[in-house]
Protein backbone atom coordinates (compact mmCIF):
# COMPACT_ATOMS: atom_id res chain seq x y z
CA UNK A 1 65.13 85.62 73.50
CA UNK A 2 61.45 84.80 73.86
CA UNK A 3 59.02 87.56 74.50
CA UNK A 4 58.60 86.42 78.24
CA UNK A 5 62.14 87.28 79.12
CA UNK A 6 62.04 90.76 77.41
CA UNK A 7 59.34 91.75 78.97
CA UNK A 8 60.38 90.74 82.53
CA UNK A 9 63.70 92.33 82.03
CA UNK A 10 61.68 95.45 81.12
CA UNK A 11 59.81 95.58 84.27
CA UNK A 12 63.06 95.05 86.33
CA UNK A 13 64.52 97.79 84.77
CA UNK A 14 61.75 100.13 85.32
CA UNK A 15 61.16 99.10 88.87
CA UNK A 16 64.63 100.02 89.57
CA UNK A 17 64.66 103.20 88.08
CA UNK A 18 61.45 104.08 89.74
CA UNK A 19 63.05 102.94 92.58
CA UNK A 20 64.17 106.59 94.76
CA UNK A 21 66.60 104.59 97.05
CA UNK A 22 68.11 102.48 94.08
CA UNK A 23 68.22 105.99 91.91
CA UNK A 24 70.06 107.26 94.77
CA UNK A 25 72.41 104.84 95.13
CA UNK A 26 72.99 104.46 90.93
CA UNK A 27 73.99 108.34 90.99
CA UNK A 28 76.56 108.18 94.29
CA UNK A 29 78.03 104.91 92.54
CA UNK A 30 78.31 106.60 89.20
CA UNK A 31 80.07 109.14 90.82
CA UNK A 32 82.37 106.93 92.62
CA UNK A 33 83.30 105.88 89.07
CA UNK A 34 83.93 109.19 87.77
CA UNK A 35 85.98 110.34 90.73
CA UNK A 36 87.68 107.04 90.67
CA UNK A 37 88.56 107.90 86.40
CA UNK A 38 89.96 111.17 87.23
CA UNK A 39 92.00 110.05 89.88
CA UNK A 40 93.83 107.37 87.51
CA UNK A 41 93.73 109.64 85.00
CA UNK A 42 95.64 112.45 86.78
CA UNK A 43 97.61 109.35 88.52
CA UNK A 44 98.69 108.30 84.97
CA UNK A 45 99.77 111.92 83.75
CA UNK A 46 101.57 112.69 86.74
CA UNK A 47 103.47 109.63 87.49
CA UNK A 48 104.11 108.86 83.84
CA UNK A 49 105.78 112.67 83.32
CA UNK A 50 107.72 112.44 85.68
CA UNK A 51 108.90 109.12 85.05
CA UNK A 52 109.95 110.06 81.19
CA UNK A 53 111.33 113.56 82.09
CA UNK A 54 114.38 111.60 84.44
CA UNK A 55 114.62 109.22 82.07
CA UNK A 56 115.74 111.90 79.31
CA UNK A 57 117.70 113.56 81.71
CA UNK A 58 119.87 109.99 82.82
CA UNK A 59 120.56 109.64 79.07
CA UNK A 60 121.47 112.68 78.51
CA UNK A 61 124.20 112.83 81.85
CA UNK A 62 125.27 109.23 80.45
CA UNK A 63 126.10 110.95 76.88
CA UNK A 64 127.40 114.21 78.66
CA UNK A 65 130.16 112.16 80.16
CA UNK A 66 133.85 113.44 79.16
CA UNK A 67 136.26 110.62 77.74
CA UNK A 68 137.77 108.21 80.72
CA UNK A 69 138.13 104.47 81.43
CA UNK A 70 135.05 102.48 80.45
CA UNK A 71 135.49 100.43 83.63
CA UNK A 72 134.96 103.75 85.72
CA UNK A 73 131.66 104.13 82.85
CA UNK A 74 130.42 100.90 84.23
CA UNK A 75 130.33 101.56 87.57
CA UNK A 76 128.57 104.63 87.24
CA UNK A 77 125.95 103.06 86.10
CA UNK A 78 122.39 103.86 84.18
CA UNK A 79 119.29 104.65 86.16
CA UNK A 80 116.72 102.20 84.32
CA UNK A 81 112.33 103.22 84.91
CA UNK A 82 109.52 101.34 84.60
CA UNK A 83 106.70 103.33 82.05
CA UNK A 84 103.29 102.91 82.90
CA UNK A 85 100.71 101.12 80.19
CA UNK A 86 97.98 103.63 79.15
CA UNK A 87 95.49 100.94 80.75
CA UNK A 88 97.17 101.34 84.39
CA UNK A 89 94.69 104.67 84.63
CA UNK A 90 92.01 101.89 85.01
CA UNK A 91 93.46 99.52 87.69
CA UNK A 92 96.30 100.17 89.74
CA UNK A 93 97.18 97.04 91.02
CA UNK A 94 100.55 96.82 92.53
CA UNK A 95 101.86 100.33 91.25
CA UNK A 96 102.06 101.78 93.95
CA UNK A 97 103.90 99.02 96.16
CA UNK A 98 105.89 98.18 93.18
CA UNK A 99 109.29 100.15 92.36
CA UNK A 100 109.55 102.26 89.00
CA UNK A 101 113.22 102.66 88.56
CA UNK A 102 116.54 100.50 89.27
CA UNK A 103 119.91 101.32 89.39
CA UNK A 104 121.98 98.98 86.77
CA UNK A 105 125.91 99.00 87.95
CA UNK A 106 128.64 96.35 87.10
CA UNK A 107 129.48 94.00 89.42
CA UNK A 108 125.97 94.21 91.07
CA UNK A 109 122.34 93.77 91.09
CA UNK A 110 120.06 96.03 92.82
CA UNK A 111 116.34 96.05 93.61
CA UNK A 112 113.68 98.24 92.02
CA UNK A 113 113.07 101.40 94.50
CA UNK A 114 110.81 104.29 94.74
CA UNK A 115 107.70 102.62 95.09
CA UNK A 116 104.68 105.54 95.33
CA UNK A 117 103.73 103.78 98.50
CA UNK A 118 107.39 104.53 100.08
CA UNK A 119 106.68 108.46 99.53
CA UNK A 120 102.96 107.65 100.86
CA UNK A 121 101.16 108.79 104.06
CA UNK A 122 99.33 106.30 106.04
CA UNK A 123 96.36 106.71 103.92
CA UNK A 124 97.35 104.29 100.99
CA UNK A 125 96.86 101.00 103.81
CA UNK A 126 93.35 101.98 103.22
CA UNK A 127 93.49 101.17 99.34
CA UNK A 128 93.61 103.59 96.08
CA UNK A 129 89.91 104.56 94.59
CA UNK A 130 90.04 103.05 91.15
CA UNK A 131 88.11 102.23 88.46
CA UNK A 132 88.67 98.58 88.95
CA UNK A 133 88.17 98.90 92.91
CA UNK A 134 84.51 100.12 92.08
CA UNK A 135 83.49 97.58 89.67
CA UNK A 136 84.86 94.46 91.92
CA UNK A 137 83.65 95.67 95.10
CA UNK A 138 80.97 98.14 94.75
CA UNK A 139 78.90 97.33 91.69
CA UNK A 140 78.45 93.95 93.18
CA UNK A 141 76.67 95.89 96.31
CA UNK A 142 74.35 97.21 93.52
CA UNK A 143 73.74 94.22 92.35
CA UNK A 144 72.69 92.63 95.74
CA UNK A 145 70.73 95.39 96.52
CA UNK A 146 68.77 95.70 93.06
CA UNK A 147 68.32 91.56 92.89
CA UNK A 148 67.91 90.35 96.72
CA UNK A 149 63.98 90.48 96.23
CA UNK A 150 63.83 90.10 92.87
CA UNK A 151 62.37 86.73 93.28
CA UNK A 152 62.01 86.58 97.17
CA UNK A 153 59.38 89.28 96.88
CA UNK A 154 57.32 87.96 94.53
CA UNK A 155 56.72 85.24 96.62
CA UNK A 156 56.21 87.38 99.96
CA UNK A 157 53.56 89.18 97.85
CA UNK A 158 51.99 85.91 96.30
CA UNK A 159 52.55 87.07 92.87
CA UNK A 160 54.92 84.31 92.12
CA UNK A 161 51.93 81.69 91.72
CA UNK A 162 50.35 83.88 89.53
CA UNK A 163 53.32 84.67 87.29
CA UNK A 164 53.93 80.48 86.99
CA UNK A 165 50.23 80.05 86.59
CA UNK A 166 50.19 82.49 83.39
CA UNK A 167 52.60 79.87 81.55
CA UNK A 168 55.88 81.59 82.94
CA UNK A 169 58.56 79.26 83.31
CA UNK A 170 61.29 79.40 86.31
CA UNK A 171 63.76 79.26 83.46
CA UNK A 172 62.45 82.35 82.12
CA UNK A 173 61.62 84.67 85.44
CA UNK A 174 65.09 83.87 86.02
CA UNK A 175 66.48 85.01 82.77
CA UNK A 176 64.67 87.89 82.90
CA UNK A 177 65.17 88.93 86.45
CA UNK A 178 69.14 88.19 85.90
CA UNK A 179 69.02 90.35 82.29
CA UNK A 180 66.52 92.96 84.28
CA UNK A 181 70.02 93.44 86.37
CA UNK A 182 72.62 93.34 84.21
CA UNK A 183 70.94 96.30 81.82
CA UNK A 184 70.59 98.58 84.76
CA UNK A 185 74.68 97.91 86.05
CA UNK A 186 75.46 98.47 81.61
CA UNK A 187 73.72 101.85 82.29
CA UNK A 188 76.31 102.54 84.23
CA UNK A 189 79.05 100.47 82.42
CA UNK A 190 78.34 101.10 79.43
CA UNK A 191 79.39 105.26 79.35
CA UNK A 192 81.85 104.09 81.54
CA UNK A 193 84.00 102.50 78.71
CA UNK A 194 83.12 105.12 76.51
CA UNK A 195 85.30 107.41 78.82
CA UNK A 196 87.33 104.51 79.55
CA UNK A 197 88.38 104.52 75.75
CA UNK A 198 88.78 108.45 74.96
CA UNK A 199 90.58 108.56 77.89
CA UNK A 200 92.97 105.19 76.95
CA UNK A 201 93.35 106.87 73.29
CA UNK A 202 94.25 110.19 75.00
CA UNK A 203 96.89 108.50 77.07
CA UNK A 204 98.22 107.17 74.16
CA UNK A 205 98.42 109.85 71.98
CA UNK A 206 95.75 109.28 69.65
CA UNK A 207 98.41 106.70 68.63
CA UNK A 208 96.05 103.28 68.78
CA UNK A 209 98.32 100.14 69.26
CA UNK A 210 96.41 96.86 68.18
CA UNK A 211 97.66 95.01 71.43
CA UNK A 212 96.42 97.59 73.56
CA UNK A 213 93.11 97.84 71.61
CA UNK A 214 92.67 94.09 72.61
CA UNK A 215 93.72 94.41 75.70
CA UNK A 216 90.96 96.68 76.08
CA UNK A 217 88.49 94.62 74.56
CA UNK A 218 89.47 91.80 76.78
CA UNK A 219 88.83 93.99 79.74
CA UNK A 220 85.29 95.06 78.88
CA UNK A 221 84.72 91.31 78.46
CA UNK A 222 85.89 90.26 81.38
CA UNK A 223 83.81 92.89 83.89
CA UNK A 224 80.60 91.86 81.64
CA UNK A 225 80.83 88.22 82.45
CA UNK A 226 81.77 89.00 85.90
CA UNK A 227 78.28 91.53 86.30
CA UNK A 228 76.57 88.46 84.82
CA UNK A 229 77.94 85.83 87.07
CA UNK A 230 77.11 88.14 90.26
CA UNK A 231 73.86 88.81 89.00
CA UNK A 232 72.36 85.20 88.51
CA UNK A 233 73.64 84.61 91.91
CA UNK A 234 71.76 86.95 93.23
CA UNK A 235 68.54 86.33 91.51
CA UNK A 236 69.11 82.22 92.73
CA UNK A 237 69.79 83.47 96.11
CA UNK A 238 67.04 84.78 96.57
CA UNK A 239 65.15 82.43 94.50
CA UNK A 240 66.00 79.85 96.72
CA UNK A 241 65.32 81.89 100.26
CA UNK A 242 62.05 81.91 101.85
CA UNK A 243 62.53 85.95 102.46
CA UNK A 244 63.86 89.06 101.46
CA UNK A 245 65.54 89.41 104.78
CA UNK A 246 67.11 86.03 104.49
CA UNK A 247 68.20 87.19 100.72
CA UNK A 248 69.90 90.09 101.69
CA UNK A 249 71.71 88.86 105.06
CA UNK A 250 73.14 86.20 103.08
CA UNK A 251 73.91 88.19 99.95
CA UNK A 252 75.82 90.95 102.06
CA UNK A 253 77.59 87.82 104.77
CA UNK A 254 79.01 86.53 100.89
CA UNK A 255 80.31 89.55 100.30
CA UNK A 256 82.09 90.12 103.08
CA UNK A 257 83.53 86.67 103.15
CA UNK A 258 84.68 86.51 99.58
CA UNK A 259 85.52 89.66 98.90
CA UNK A 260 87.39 90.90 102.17
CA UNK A 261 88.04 88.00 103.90
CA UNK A 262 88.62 85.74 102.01
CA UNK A 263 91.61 87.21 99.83
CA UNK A 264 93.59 88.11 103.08
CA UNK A 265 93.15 84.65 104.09
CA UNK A 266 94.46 83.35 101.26
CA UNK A 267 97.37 85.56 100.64
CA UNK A 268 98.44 84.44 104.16
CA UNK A 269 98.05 80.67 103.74
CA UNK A 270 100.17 80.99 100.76
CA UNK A 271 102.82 82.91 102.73
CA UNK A 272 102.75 80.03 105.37
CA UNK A 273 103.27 77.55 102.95
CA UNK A 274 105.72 79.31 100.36
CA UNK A 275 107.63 81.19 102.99
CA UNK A 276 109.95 84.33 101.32
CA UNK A 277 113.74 85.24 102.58
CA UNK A 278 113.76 88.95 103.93
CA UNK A 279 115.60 91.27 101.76
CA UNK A 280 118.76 90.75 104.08
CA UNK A 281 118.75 86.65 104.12
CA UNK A 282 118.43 87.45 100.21
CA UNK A 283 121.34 89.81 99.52
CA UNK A 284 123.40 87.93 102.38
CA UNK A 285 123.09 84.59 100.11
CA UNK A 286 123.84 85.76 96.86
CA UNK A 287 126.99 87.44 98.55
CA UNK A 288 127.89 84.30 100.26
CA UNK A 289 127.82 82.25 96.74
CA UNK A 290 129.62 85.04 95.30
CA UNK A 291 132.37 84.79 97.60
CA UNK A 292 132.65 81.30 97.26
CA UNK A 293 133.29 81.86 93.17
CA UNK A 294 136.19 84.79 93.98
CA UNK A 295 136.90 88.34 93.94
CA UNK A 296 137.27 89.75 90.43
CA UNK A 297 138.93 92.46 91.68
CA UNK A 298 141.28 90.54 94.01
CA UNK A 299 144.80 89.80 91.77
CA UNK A 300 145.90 87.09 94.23
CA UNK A 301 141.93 85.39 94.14
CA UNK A 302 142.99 81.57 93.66
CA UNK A 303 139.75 81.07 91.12
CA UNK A 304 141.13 84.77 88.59
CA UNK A 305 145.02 83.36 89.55
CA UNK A 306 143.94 80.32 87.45
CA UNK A 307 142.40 82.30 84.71
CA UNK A 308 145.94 84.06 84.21
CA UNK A 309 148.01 81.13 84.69
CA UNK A 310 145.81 79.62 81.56
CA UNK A 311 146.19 83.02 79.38
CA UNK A 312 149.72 83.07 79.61
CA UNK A 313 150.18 79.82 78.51
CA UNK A 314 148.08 80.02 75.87
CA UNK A 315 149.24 83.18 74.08
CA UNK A 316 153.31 81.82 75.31
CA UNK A 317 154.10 85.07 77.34
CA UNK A 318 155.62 85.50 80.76
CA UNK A 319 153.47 88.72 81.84
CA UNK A 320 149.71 89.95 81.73
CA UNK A 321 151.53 93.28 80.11
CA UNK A 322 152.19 91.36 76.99
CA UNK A 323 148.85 89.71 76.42
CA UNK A 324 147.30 91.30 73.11
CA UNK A 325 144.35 92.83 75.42
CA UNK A 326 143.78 94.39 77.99
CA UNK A 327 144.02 91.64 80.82
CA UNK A 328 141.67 93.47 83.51
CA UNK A 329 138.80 93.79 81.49
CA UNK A 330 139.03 90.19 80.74
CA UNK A 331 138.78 89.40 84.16
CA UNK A 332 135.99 91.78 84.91
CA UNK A 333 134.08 90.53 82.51
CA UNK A 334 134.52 86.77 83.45
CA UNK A 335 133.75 88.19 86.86
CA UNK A 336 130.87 89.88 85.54
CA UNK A 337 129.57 86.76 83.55
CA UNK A 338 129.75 84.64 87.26
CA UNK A 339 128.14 87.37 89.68
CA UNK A 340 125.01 87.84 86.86
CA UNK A 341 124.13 83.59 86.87
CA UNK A 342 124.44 83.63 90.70
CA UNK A 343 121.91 86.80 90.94
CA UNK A 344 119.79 85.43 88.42
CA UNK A 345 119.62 81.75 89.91
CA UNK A 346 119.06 83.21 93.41
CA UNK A 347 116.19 85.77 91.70
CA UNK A 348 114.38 83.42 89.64
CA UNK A 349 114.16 81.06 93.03
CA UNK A 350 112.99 84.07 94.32
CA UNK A 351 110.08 84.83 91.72
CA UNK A 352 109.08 81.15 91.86
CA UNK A 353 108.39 81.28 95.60
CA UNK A 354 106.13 84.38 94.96
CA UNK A 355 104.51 82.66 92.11
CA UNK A 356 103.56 79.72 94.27
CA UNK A 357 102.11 81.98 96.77
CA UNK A 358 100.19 83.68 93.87
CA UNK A 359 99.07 80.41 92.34
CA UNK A 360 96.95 79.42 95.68
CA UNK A 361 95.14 82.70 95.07
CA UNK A 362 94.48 81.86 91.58
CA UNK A 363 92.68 78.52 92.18
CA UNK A 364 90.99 79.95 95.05
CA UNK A 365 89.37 81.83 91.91
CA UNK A 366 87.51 78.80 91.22
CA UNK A 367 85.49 79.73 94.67
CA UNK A 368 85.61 83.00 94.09
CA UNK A 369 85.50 85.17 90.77
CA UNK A 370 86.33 88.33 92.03
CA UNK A 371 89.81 86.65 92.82
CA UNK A 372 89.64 85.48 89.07
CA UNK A 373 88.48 88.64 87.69
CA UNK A 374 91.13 90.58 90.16
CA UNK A 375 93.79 89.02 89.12
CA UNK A 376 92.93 88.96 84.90
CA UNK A 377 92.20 92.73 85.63
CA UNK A 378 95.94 93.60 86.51
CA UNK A 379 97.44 91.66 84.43
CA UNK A 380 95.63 93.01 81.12
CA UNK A 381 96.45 96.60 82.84
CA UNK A 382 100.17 95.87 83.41
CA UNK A 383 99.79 96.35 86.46
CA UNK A 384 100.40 92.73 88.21
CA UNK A 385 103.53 91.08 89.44
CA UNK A 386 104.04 89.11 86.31
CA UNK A 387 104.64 92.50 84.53
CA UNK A 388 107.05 94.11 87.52
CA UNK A 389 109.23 90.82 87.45
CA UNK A 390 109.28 90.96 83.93
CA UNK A 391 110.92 94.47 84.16
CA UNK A 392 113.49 93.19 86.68
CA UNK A 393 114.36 91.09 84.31
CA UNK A 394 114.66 93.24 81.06
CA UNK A 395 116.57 95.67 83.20
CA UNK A 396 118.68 93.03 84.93
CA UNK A 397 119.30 92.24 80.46
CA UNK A 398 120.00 95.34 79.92
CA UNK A 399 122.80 95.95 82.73
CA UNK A 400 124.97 92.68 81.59
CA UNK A 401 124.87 93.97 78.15
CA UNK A 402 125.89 97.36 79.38
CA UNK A 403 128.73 95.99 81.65
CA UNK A 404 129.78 93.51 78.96
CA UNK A 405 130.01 96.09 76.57
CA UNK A 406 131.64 98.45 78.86
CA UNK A 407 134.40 95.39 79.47
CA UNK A 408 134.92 94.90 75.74
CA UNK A 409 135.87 98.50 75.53
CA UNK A 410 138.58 98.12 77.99
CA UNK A 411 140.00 95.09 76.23
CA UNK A 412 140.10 96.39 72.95
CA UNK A 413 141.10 100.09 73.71
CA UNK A 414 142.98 100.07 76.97
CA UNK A 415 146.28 99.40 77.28
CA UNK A 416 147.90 96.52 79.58
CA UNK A 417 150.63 99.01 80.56
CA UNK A 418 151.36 102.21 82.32
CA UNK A 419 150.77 105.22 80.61
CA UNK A 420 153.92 106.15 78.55
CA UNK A 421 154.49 102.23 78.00
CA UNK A 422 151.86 102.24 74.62
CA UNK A 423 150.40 104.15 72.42
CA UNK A 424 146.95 102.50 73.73
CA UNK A 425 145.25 105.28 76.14
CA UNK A 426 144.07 105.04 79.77
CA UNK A 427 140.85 106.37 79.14
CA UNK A 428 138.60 106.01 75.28
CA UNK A 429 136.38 109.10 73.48
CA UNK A 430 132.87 109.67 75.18
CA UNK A 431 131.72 109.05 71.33
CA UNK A 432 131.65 105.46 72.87
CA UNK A 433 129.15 105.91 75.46
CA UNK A 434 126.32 106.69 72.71
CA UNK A 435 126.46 103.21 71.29
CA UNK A 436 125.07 101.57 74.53
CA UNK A 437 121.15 102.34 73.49
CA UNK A 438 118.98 103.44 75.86
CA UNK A 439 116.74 101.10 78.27
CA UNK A 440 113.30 101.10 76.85
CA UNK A 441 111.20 98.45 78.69
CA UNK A 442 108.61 96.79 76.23
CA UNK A 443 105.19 95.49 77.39
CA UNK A 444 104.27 91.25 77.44
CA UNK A 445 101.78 90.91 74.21
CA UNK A 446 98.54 89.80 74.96
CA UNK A 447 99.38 86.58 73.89
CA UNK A 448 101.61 86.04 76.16
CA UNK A 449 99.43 87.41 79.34
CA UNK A 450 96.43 85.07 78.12
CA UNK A 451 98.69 82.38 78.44
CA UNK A 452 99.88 83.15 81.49
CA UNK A 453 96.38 84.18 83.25
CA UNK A 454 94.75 80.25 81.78
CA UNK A 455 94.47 79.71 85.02
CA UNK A 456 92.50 82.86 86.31
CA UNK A 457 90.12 82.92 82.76
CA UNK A 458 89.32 79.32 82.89
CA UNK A 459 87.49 79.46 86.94
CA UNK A 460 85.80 82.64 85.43
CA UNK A 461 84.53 80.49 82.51
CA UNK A 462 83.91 78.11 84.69
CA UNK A 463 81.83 80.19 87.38
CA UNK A 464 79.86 81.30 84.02
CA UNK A 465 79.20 77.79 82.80
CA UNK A 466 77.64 76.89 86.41
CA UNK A 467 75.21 79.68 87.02
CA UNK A 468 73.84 79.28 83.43
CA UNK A 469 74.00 75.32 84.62
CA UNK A 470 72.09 76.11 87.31
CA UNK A 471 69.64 78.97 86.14
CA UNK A 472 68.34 76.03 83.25
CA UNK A 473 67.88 73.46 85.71
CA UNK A 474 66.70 75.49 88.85
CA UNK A 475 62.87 74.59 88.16
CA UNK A 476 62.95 70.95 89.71
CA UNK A 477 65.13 72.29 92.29
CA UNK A 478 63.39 75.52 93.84
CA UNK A 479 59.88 73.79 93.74
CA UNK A 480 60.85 72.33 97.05
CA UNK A 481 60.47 75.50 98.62
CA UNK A 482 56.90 76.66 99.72
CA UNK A 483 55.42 79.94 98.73
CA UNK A 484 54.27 81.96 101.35
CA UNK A 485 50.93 84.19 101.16
């Protein structure tokens, strides 16, 4: 970095800081920001708490349970939750419209319930203070308001001749104007992760996971390149507008457009083309197909009658009695094996109509980072939709296993007769129930999130490559404009 651009950068800096407005507004922002790290913070304790203490209190009911029929095991079910990721203290995303626990039953598939925003007042329409809300929305308002004359005024003063008279090139004012910036938003940033990580390493019990240490890393990255990108534009902004005024007014109309408009515009083109079943046209279709397949629990259903016709050919016997296992739990879990594809089909059509809708705000990233950087954001947090279907679908695992294991029992201990008939029992030891393991839901690695956020990390890479594009070549461009005296 040549001694031009350092020096510039200095003088930025300084002017800012000398600056009583722009002090004013550095300390009520940096308070925002530790406000907004408490409030995850205590948001992460509390929720998080809670969410392990019922979780050690459903496995210990499920192990409590006295000895009976495994089927009757089944059916009462296992109350599966969502944990949080220690990095969901820094950006909420959809946590609190997203359900943390599901109820896992045979025969059926529920949804995830007890979203936060179900036991919420009217307040949460409003939005959750984050850490992440800040830095999208409100550090780029300190950027506007530290850069919008950072060129604009130089020429309203008629410094800017002198400047390029006294071999400064528009290459480097505008590296040094856009580097001016950027150190005064890391003297904010910058003790901001520190807290960020003592507060990530409390969460986690001193315990440091090496995904979650990238993760982190990957985040810090991310918000840097984002300060960058919003700085240059604000330093060619008002490089290329005859006024301060002019800067400003168009600096603040961008904001508003792509940063509040603009995402609610896009979510609702996306739900116009990729239009969602209600919950009701959902459950009423996956009923209807299940119908169509038989009742499991229906003796005289044509589809099971078949099944037994087969079985008592095959092992030469007149009567389900004589089969050499237990003929109901055969059936439930044939019964179980056709209910869980039609759910599944009918849910991952489900999550592909959501991801369409998604994908329209992702390449609207490549006209707007803070779409890019929103969505990257959650997703390294855990706290996206990619994350919450991925839970749906470890639990929805986790609940055929449990019913299929819970069916095996009843064919290999339960007896096809009534009780007196056998020595086989009516009901098994409640030693079984401890060999169905607990639910434990396990995090994406970060491989697997980069992969699946290409989309979002390329338009940010891309909205960096253009505003150092255009910061280079800006000189035969902005020479166009007069200087005023």
């Amino acid at each position: 970095m040549s001694n031009i651009i350092t020096t510039i950068a200095r003088q930025t800096f300084k002017t800012a800081f000398s600056n009583k407005a722009t002090l004013a507004l550095l300390i009520l922002l940096g308070v925002s920001l530790c406000l907004a790290t408490y409030v995850g913070w205590q948001n992460y304790k509390s929720q998080q708490n809670q969410r392990l203490h019922y979780k050690a209190l459903v496995r210990a009911k499920w192990l409590a349970k006295p000895d009976k029929h495994p089927h009757r095991m089944a059916h009462y079910g296992y109350l599966a939750f969502r944990e949080k990721h220690e990095l969901s203290f820094f950006d909420f995303g959809i946590e609190s419209f997203a359900g943390v626990s599901i109820f896992l039953e045979a025969h059926k598939q529920n949804t995830v319930n007890f979203s936060e925003a179900s036991f919420a007042n009217g307040m949460l329409r409003f939005g959750e203070i984050s850490v992440a809300m800040v830095l999208q929305l409100l550090v780029p308002l300190l950027i506007f308001f530290l850069g919008y004359n950072s060129i604009s005024a130089e020429r309203e003063l008629g410094t800017l001749k002198i400047l390029l008279c006294q071999n400064v090139s528009w290459k480097q004012l505008l590296w040094g104007k856009t580097l001016g910036i950027i150190s005064v938003c890391l003297a904010i940033f910058l003790p901001l992760i520190l807290l960020t990580i003592l507060l990530w390493a409390s969460l986690s019990n001193w315990q440091i996971n090496p995904d979650s240490s990238l993760r982190l890393l990957m985040l810090i990255l991310c918000y840097s390149v984002y300060f960058f990108i919003v700085s240059a534009i604000t330093v060619l902004v008002s490089a290329y507008q005859q006024s301060s005024k002019a800067a400003l007014t168009t600096l603040l109309a961008c904001w508003i457009f792509f940063m509040v408009i603009m995402p609610r515009i896009t979510q609702a083109i996306g739900d116009k083309i990729h239009p969602s079943p209600s919950k009701i046209e959902f459950a009423d279709a996956i009923a209807a197909d299940i119908s169509r397949q038989g009742d499991s629990h229906n003796p005289n259903d044509v589809h099971y009658a078949s099944i037994k016709d087969s079985l008592l050919k095959a092992y030469k016997v007149d009567d389900v009695k004589k089969l050499p296992f237990n003929y109901g739990g055969y059936i439930m879990a044939e019964g179980e094996k056709i209910s869980s594809k039609i759910y599944s089909n009918h849910q991952r059509h489900l999550n592909a109509t959501f991801e369409k809708q998604n994908r329209l705000t992702l390449l609207s990233g490549f006209l707007n980072p803070y779409l890019s950087l929103k969505n990257v954001s959650m997703a390294l947090t855990a706290s996206d939709f990619k994350t919450f279907v991925d839970f749906q679908n470890q639990a929805e695992t986790y609940r055929y296993g449990l019913a299929q294991k819970m069916n095996k029992l009843q064919i290999d201990k339960i007896s096809n007769n009534s009780p007196g008939e056998t020595a086989k029992p009516l009901a098994i030891s409640r030693s079984n129930w401890a060999q169905q393991p607990d639910f434990n839901y396990r995090f994406s690695h970060l491989g697997t999130i980069l992969k699946s956020e290409l989309l979002a990390l390329a338009s940010l890479l891309c909205w960096l490559t253009l505003v150092i594009i255009m910061i280079q070549c800006t000189a035969r461009w902005v020479k166009t404009i007069p200087n005023q005296n």
